[in-house]
PDB file of N, CA and C in Angstrom:
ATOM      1  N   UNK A   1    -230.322  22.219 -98.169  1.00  0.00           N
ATOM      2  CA  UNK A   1    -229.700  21.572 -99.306  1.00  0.00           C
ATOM      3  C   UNK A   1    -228.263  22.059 -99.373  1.00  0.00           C
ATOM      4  N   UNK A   2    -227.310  20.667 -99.504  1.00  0.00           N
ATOM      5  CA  UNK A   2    -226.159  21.541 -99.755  1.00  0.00           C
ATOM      6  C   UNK A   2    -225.361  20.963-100.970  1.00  0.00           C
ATOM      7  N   UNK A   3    -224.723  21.582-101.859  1.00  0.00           N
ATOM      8  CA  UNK A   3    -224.082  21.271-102.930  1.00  0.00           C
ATOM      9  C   UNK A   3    -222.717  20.872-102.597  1.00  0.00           C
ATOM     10  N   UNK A   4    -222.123  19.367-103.283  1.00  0.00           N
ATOM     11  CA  UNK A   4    -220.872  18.865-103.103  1.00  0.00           C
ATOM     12  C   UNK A   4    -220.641  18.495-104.311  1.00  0.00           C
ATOM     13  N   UNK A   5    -219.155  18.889-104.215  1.00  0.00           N
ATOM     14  CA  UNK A   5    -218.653  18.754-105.527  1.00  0.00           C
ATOM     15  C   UNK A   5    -217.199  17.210-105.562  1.00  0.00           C
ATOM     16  N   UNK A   6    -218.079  16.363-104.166  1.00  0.00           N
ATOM     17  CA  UNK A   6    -217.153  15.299-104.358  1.00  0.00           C
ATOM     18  C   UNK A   6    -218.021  13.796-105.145  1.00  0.00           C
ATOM     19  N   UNK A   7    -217.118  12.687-105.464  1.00  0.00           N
ATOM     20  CA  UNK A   7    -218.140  11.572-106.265  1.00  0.00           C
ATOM     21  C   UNK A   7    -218.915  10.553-104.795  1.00  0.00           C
ATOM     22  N   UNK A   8    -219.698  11.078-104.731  1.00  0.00           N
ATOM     23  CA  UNK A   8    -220.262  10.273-103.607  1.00  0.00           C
ATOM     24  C   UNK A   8    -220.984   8.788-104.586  1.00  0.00           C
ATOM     25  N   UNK A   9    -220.624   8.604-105.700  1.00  0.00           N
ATOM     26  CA  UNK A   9    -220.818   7.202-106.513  1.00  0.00           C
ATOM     27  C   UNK A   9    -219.502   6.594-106.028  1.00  0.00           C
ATOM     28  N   UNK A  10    -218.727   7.109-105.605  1.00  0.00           N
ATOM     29  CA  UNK A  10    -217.354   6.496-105.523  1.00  0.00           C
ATOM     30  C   UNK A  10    -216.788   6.219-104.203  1.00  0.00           C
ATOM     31  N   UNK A  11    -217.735   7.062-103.445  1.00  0.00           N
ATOM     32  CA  UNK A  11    -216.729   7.166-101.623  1.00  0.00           C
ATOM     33  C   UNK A  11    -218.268   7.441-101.064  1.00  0.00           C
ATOM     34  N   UNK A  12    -218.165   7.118 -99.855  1.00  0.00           N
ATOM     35  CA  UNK A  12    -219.512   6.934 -99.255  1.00  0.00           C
ATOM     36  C   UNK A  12    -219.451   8.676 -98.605  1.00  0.00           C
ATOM     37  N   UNK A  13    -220.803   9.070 -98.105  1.00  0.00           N
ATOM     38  CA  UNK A  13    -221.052  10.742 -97.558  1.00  0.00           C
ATOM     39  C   UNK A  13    -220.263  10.186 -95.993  1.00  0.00           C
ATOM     40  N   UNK A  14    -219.560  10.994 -95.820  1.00  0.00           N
ATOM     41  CA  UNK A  14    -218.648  11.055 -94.697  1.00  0.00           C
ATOM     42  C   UNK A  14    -219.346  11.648 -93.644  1.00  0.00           C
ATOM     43  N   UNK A  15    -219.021  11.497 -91.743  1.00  0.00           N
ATOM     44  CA  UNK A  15    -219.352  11.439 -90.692  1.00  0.00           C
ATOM     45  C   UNK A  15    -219.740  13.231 -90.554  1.00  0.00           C
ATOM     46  N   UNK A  16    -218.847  13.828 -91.115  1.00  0.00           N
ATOM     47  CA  UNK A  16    -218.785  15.387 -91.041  1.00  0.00           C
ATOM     48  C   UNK A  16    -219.818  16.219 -92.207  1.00  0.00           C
ATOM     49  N   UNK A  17    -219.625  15.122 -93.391  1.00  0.00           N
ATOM     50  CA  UNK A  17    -220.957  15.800 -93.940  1.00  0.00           C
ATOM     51  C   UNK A  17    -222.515  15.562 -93.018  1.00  0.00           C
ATOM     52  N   UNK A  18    -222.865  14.173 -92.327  1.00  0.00           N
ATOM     53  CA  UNK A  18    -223.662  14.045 -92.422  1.00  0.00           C
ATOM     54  C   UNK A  18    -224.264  14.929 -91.014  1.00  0.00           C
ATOM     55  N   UNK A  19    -222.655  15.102 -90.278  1.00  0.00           N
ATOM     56  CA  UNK A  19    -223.116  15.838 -89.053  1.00  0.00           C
ATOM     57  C   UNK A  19    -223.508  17.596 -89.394  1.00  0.00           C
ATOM     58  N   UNK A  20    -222.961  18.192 -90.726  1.00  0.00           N
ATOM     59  CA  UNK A  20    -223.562  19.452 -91.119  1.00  0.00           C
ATOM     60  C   UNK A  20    -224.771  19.273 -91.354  1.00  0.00           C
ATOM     61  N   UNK A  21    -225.496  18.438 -92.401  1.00  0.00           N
ATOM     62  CA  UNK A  21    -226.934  18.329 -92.651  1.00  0.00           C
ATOM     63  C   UNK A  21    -227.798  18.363 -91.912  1.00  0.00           C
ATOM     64  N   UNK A  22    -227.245  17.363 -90.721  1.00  0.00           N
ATOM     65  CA  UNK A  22    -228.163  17.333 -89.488  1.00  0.00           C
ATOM     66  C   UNK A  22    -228.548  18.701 -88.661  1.00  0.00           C
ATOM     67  N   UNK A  23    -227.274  19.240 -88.881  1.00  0.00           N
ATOM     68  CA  UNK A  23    -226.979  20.677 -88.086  1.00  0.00           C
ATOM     69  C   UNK A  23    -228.046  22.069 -88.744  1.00  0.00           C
ATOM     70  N   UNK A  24    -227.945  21.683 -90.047  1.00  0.00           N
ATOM     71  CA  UNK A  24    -228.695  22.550 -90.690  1.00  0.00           C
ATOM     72  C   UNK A  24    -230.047  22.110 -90.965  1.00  0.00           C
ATOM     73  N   UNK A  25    -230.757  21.175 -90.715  1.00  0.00           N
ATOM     74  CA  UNK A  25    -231.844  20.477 -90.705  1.00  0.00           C
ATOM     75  C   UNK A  25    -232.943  20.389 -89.497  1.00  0.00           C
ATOM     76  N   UNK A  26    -231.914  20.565 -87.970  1.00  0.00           N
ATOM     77  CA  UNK A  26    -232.045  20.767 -86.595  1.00  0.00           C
ATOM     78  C   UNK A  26    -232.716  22.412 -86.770  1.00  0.00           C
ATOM     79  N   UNK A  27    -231.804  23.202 -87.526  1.00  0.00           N
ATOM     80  CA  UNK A  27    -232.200  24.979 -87.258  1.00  0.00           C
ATOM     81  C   UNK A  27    -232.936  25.268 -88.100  1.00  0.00           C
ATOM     82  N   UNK A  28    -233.078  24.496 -89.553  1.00  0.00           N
ATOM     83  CA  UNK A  28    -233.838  25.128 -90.419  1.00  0.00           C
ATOM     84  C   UNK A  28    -235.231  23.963 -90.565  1.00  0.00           C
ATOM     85  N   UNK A  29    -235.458  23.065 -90.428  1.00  0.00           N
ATOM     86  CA  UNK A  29    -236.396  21.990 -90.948  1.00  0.00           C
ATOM     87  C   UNK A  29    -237.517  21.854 -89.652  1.00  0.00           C
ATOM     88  N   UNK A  30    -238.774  21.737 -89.889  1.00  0.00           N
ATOM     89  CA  UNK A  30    -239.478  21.464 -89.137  1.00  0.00           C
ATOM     90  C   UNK A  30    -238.945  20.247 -87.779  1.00  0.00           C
ATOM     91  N   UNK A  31    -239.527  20.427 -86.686  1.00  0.00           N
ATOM     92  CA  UNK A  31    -239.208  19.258 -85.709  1.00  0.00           C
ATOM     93  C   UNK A  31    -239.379  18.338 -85.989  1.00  0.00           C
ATOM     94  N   UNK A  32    -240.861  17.872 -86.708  1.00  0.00           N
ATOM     95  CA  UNK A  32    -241.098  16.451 -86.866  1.00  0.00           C
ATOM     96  C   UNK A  32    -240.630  15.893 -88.158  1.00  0.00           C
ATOM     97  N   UNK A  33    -240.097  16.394 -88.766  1.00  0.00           N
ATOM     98  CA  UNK A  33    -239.340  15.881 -90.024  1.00  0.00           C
ATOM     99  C   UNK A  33    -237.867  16.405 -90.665  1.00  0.00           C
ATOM    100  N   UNK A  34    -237.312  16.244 -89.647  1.00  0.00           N
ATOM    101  CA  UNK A  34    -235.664  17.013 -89.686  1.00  0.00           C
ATOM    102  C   UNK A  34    -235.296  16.648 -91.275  1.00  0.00           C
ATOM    103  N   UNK A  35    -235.030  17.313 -92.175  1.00  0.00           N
ATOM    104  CA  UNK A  35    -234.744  16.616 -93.379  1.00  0.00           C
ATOM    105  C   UNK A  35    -234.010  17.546 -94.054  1.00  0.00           C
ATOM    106  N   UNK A  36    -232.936  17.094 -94.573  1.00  0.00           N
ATOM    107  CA  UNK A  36    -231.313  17.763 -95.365  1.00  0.00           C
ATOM    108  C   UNK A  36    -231.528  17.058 -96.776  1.00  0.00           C
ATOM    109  N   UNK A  37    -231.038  17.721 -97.649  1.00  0.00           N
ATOM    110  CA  UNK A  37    -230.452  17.251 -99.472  1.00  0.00           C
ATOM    111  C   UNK A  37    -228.885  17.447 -99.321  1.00  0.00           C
ATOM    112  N   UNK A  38    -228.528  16.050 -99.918  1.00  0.00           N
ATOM    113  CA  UNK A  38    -227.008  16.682-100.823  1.00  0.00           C
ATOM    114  C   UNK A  38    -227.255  16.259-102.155  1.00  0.00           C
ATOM    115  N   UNK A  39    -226.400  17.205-102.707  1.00  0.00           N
ATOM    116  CA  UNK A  39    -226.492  16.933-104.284  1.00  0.00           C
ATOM    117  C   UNK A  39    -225.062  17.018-104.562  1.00  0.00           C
ATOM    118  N   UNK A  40    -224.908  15.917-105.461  1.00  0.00           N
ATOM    119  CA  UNK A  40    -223.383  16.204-106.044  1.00  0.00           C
ATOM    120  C   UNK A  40    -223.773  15.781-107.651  1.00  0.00           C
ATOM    121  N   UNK A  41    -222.389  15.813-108.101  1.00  0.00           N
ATOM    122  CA  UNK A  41    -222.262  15.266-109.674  1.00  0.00           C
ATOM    123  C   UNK A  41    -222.487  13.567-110.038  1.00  0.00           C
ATOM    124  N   UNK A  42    -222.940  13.051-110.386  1.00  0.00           N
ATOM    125  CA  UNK A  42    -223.499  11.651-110.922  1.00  0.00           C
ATOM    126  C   UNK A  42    -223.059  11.642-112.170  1.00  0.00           C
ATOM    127  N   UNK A  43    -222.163  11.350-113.099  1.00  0.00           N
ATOM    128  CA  UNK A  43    -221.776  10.946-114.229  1.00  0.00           C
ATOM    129  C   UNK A  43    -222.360   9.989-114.671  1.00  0.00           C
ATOM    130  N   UNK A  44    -223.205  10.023-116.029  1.00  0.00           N
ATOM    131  CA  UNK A  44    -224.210   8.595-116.576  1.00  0.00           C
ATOM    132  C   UNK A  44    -225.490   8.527-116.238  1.00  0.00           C
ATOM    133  N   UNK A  45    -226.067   9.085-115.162  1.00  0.00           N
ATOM    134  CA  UNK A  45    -227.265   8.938-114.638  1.00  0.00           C
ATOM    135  C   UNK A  45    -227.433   9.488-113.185  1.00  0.00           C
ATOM    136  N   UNK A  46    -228.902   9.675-113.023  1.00  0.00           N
ATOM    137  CA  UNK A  46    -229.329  10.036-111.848  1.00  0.00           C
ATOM    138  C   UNK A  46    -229.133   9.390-110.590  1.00  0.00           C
ATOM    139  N   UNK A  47    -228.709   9.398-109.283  1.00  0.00           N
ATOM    140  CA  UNK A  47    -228.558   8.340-108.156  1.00  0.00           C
ATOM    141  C   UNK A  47    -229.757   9.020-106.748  1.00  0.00           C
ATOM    142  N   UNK A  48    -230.230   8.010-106.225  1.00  0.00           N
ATOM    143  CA  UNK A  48    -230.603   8.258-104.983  1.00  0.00           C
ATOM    144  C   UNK A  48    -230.547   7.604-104.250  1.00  0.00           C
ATOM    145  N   UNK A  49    -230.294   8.093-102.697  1.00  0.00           N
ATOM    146  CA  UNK A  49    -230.333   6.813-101.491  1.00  0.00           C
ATOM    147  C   UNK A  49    -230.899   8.010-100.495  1.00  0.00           C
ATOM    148  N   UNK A  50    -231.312   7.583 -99.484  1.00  0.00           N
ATOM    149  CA  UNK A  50    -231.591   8.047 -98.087  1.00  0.00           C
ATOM    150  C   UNK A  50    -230.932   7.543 -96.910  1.00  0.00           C
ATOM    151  N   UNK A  51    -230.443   8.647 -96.002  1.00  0.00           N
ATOM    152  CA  UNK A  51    -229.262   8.105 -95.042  1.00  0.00           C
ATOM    153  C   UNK A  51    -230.665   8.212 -93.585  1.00  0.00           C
ATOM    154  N   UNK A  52    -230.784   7.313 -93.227  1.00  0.00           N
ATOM    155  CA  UNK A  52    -231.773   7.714 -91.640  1.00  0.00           C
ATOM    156  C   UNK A  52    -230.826   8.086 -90.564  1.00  0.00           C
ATOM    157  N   UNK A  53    -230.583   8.765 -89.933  1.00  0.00           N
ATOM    158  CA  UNK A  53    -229.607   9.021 -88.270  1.00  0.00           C
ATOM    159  C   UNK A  53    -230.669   8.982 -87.452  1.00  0.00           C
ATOM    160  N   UNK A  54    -230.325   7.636 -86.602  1.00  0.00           N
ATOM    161  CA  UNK A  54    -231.074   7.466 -85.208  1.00  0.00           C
ATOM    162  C   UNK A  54    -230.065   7.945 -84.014  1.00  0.00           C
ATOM    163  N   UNK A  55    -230.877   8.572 -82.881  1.00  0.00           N
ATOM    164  CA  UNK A  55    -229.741   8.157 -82.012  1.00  0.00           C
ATOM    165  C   UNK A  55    -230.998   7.778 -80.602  1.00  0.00           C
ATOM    166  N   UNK A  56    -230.593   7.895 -79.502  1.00  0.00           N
ATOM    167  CA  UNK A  56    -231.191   6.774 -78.371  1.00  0.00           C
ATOM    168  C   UNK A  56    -232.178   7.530 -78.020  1.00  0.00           C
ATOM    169  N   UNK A  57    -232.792   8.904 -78.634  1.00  0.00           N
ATOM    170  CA  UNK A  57    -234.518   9.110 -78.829  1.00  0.00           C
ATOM    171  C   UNK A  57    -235.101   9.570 -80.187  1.00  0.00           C
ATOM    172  N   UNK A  58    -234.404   8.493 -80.316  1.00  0.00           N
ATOM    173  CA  UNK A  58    -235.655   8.308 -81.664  1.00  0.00           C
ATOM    174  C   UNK A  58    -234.776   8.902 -82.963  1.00  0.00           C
ATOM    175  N   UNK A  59    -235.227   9.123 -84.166  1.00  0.00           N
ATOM    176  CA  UNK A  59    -235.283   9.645 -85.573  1.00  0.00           C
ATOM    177  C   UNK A  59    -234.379  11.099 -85.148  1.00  0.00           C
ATOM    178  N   UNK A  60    -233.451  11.448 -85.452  1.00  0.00           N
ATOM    179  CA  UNK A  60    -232.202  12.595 -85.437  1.00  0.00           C
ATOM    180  C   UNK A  60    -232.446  13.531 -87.129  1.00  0.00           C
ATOM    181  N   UNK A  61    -232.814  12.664 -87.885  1.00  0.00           N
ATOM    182  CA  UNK A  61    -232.875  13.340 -89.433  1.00  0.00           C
ATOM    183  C   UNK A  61    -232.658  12.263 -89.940  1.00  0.00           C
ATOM    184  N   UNK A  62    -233.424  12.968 -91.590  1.00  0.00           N
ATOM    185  CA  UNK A  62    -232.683  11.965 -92.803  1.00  0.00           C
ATOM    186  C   UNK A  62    -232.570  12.735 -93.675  1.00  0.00           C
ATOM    187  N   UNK A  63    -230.927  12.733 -94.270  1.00  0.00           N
ATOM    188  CA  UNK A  63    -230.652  13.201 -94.914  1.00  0.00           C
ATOM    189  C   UNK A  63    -230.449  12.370 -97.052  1.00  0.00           C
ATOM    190  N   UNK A  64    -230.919  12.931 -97.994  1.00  0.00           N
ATOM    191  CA  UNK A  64    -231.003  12.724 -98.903  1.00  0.00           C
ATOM    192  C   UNK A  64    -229.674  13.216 -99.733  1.00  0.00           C
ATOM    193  N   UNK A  65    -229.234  12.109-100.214  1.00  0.00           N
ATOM    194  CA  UNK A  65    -228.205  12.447-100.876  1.00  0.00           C
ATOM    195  C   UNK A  65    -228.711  11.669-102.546  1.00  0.00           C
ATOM    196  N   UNK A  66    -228.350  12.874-103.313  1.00  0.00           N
ATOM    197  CA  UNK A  66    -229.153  12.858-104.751  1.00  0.00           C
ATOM    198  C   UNK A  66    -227.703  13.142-105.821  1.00  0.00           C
ATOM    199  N   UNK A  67    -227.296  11.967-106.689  1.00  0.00           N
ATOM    200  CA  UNK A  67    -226.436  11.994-107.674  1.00  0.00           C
ATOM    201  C   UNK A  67    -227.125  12.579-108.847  1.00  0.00           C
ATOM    202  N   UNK A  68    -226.653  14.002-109.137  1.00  0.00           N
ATOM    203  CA  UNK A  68    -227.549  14.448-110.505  1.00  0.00           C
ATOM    204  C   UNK A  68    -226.304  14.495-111.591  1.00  0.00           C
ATOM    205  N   UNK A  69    -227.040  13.512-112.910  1.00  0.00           N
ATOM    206  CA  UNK A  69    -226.532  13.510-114.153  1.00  0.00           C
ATOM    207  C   UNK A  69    -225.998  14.892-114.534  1.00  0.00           C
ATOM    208  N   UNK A  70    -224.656  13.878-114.841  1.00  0.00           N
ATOM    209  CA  UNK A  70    -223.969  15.735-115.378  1.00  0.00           C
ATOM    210  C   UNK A  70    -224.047  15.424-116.863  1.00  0.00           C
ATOM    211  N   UNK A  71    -224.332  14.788-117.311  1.00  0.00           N
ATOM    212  CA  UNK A  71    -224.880  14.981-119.097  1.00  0.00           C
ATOM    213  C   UNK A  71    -226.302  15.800-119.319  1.00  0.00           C
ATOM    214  N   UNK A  72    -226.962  15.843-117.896  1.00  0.00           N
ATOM    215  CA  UNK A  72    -228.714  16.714-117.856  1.00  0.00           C
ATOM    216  C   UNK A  72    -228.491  18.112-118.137  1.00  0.00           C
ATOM    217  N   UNK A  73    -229.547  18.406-118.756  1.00  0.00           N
ATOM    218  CA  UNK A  73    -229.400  20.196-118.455  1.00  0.00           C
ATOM    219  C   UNK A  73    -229.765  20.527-117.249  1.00  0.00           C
ATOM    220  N   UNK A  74    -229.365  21.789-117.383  1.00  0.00           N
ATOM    221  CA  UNK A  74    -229.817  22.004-115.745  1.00  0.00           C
ATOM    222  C   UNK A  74    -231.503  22.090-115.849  1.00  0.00           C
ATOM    223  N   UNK A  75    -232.168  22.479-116.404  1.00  0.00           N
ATOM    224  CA  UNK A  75    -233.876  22.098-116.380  1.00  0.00           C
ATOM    225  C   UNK A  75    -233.905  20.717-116.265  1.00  0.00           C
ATOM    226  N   UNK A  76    -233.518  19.890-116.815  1.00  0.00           N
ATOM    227  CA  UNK A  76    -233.552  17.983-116.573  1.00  0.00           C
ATOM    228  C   UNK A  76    -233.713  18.056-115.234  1.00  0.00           C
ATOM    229  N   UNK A  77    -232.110  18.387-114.318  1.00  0.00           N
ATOM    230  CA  UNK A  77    -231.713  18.061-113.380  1.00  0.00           C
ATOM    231  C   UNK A  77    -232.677  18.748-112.264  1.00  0.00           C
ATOM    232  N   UNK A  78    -233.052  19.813-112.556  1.00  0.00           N
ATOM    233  CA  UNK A  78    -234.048  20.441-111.833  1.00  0.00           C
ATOM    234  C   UNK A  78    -235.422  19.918-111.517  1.00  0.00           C
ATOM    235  N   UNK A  79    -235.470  19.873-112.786  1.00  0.00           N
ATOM    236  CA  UNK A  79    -237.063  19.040-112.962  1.00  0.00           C
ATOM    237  C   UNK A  79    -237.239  17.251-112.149  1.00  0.00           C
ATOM    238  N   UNK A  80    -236.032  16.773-112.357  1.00  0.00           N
ATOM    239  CA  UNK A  80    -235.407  15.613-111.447  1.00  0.00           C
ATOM    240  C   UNK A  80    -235.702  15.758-109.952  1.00  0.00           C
ATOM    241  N   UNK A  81    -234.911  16.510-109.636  1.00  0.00           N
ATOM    242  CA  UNK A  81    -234.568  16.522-108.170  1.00  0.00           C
ATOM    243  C   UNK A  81    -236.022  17.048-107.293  1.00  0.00           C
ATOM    244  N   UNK A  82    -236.841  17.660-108.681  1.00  0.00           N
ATOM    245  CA  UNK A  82    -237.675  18.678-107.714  1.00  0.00           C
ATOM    246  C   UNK A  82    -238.719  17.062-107.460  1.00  0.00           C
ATOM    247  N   UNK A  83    -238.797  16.307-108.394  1.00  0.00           N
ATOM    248  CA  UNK A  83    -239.717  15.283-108.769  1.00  0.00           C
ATOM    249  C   UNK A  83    -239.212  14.449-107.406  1.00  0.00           C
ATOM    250  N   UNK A  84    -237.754  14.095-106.914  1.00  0.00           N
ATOM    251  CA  UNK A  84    -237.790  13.092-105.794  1.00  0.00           C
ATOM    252  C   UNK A  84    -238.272  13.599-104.465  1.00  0.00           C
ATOM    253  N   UNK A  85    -238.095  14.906-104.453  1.00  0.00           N
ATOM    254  CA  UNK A  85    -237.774  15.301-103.210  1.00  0.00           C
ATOM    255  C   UNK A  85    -239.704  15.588-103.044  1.00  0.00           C
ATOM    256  N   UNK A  86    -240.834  15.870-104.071  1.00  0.00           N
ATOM    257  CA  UNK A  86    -242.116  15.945-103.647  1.00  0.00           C
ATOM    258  C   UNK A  86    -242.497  14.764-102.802  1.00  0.00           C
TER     259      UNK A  86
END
């Protein structure tokens, strides 16, 4: 999991973030399910999407990028994130 403090509601997760996640997902995440979090700030509400990276064998990772409400407490936001990611 890594924390960003840019508006990914506003600008899409860039080539270099997605190549760290992968990087840290490769050394730390099981083989058969390479899997990274980003979390940034979401103003108004909660956001989620899932990024898949293929490359020419097969499934590379997927990384989760999670917009958490900055009006939440941090128990909300916790209790949130822990809820998508089960």
């Amino acid at each position: 999991m890594d924390a960003k403090y840019r508006r990914y509601d506003r600008h899409g997760v860039s080539a270099a973030d997605v190549h760290q996640l992968l990087t840290y997902s490769s050394g730390y995440a099981s083989a058969d399910a390479p899997t990274a979090v980003i979390v940034h700030p979401q103003p108004g509400s909660h956001a989620r999407r899932a990024l898949q990276v293929r490359g020419p064998k097969g499934l590379l990772g997927i990384v989760h990028v999670l917009g958490v409400n900055t009006r939440s407490t941090p128990e909300q936001a916790m209790a949130w994130i822990g809820a998508v990611l089960r």
